[in-house]
C-alpha atoms as a PDB file:
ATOM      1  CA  UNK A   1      -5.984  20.635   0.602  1.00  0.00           C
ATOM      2  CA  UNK A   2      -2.439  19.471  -0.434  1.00  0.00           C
ATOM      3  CA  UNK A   3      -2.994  15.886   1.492  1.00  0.00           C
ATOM      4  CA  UNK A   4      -6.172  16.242  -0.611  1.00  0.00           C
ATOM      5  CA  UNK A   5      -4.275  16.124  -3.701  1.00  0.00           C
ATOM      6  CA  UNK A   6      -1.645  13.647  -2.480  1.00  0.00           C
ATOM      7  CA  UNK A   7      -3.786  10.855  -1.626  1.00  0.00           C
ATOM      8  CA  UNK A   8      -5.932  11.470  -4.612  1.00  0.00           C
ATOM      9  CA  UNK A   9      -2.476  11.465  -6.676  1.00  0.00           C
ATOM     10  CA  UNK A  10      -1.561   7.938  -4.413  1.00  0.00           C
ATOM     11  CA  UNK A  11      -4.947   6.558  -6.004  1.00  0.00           C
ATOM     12  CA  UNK A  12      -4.522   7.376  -9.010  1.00  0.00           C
ATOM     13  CA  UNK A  13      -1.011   5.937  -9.030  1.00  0.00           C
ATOM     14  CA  UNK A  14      -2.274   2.422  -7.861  1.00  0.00           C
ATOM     15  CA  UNK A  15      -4.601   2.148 -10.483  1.00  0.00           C
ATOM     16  CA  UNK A  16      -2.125   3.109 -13.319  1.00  0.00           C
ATOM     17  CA  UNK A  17       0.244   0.687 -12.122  1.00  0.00           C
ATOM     18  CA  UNK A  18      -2.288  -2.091 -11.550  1.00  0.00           C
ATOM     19  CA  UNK A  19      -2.490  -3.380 -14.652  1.00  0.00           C
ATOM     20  CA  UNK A  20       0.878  -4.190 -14.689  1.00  0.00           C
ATOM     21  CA  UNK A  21       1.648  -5.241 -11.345  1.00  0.00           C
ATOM     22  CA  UNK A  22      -1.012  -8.049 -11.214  1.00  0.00           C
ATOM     23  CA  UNK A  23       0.589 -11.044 -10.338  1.00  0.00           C
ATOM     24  CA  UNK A  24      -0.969 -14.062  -8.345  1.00  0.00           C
ATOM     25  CA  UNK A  25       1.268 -15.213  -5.778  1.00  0.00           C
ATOM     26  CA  UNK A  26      -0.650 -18.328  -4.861  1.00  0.00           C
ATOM     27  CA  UNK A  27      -3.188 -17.546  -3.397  1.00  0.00           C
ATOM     28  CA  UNK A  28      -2.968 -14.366  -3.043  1.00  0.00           C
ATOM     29  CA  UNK A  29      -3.852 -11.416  -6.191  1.00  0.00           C
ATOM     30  CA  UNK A  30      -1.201  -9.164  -5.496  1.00  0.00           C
ATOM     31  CA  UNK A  31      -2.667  -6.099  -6.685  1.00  0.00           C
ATOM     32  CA  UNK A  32      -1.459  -2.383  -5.019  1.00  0.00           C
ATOM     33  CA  UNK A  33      -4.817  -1.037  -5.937  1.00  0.00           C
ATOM     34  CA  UNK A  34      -6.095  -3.229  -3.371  1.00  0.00           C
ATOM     35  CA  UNK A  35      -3.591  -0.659  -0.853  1.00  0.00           C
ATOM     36  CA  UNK A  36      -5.557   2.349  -1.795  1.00  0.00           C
ATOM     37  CA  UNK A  37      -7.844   2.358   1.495  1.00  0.00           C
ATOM     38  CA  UNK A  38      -4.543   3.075   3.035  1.00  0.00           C
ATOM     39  CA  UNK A  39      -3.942   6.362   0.765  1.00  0.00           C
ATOM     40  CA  UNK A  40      -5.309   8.272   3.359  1.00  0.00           C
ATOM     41  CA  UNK A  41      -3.032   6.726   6.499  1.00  0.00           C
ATOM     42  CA  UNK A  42      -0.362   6.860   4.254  1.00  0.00           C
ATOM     43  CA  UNK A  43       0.061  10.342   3.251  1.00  0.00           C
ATOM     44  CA  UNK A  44      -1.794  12.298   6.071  1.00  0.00           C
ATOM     45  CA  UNK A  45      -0.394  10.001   9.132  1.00  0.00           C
ATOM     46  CA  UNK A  46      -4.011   9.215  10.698  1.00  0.00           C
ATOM     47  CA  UNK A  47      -5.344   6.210  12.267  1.00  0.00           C
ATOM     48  CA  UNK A  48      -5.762   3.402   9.350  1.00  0.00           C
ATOM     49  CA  UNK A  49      -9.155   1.556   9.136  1.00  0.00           C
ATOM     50  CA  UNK A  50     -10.044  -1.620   9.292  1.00  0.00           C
ATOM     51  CA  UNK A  51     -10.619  -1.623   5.874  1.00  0.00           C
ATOM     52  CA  UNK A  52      -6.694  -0.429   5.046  1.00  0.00           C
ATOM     53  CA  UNK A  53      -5.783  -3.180   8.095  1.00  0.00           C
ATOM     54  CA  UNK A  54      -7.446  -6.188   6.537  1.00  0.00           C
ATOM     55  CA  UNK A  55      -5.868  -5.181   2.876  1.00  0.00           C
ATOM     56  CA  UNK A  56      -2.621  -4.723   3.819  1.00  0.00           C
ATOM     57  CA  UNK A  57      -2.508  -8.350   5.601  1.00  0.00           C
ATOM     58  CA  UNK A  58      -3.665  -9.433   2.703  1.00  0.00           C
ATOM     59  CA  UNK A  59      -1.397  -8.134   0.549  1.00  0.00           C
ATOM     60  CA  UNK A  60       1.691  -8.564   3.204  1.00  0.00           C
ATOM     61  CA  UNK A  61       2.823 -11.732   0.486  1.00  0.00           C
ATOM     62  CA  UNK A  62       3.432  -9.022  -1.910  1.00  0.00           C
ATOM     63  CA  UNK A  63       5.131  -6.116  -0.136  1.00  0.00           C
ATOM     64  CA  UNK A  64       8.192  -6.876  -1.423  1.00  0.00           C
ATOM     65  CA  UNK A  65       7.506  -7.329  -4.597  1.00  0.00           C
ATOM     66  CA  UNK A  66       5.779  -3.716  -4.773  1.00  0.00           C
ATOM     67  CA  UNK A  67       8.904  -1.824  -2.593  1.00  0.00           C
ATOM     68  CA  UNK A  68      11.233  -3.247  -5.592  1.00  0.00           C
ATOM     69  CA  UNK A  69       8.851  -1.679  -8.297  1.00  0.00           C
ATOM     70  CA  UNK A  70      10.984   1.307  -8.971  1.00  0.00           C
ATOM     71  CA  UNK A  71       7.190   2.949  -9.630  1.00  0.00           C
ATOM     72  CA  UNK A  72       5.585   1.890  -6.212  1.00  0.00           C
ATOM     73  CA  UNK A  73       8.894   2.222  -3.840  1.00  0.00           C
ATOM     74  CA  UNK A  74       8.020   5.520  -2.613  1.00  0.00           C
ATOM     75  CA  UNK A  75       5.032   5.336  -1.284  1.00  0.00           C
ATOM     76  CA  UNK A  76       5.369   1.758  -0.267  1.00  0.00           C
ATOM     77  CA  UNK A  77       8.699   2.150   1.811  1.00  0.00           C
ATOM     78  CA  UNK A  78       7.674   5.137   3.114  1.00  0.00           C
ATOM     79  CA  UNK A  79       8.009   5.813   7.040  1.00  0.00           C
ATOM     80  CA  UNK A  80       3.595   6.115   7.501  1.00  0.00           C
ATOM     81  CA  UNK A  81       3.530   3.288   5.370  1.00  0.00           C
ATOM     82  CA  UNK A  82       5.520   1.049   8.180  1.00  0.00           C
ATOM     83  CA  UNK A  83       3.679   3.167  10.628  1.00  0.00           C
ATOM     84  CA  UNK A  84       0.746   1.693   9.164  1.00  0.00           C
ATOM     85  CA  UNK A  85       1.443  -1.557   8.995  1.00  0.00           C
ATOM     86  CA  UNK A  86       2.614  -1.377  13.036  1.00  0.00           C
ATOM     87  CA  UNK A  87      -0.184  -0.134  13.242  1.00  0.00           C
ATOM     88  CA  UNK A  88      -2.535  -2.452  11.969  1.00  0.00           C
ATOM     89  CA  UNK A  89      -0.403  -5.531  13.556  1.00  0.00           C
ATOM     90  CA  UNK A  90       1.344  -6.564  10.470  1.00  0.00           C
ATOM     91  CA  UNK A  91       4.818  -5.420   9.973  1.00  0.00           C
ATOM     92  CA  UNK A  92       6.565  -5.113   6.549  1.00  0.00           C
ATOM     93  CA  UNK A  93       8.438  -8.762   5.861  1.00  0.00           C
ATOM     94  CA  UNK A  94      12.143  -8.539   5.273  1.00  0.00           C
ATOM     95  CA  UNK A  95      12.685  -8.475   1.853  1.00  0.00           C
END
């Protein structure tokens, strides 16, 4: 029940922060909200989907931007979160 809460918390998190962390960075929308089928991966350590896979390539352009976001660092820098990007084939950039 607590991972319950802590992904639903995660969620809720991203979507605060979206509307200020929408930034285009070419061509990509770097939004975190578009992280949140990842929530799940992230907080409980299971197997990401493809869903959380294809979203976090997609937003790879803007990981760094989002670990220096004293609001998003947490989560993002988190040891599942680079378990989940190794996971899905698309390790965090050096930032």
């Amino acid at each position: 029940m607590a991972m319950k809460f802590v992904a639903l918390l995660a969620i809720v998190l991203l979507f605060v922060l979206v509307q200020e962390t929408k930034v285009t960075n070419g061509a990509v929308n770097c939004n975190p909200l578009q992280l949140s089928p990842c929530a799940n991966a992230i907080t409980s350590s299971t197997t990401p989907s493809a869903i959380c896979c294809s979203k976090l390539k997609e937003q790879r352009p803007c990981l760094c931007k989002y670990m220096k976001d004293p609001r998003l660092q947490k989560m993002i820098s988190s040891p599942n979160a680079k378990k989940v990007a190794t996971t899905c084939g698309s390790p965090f950039p050096r930032c």
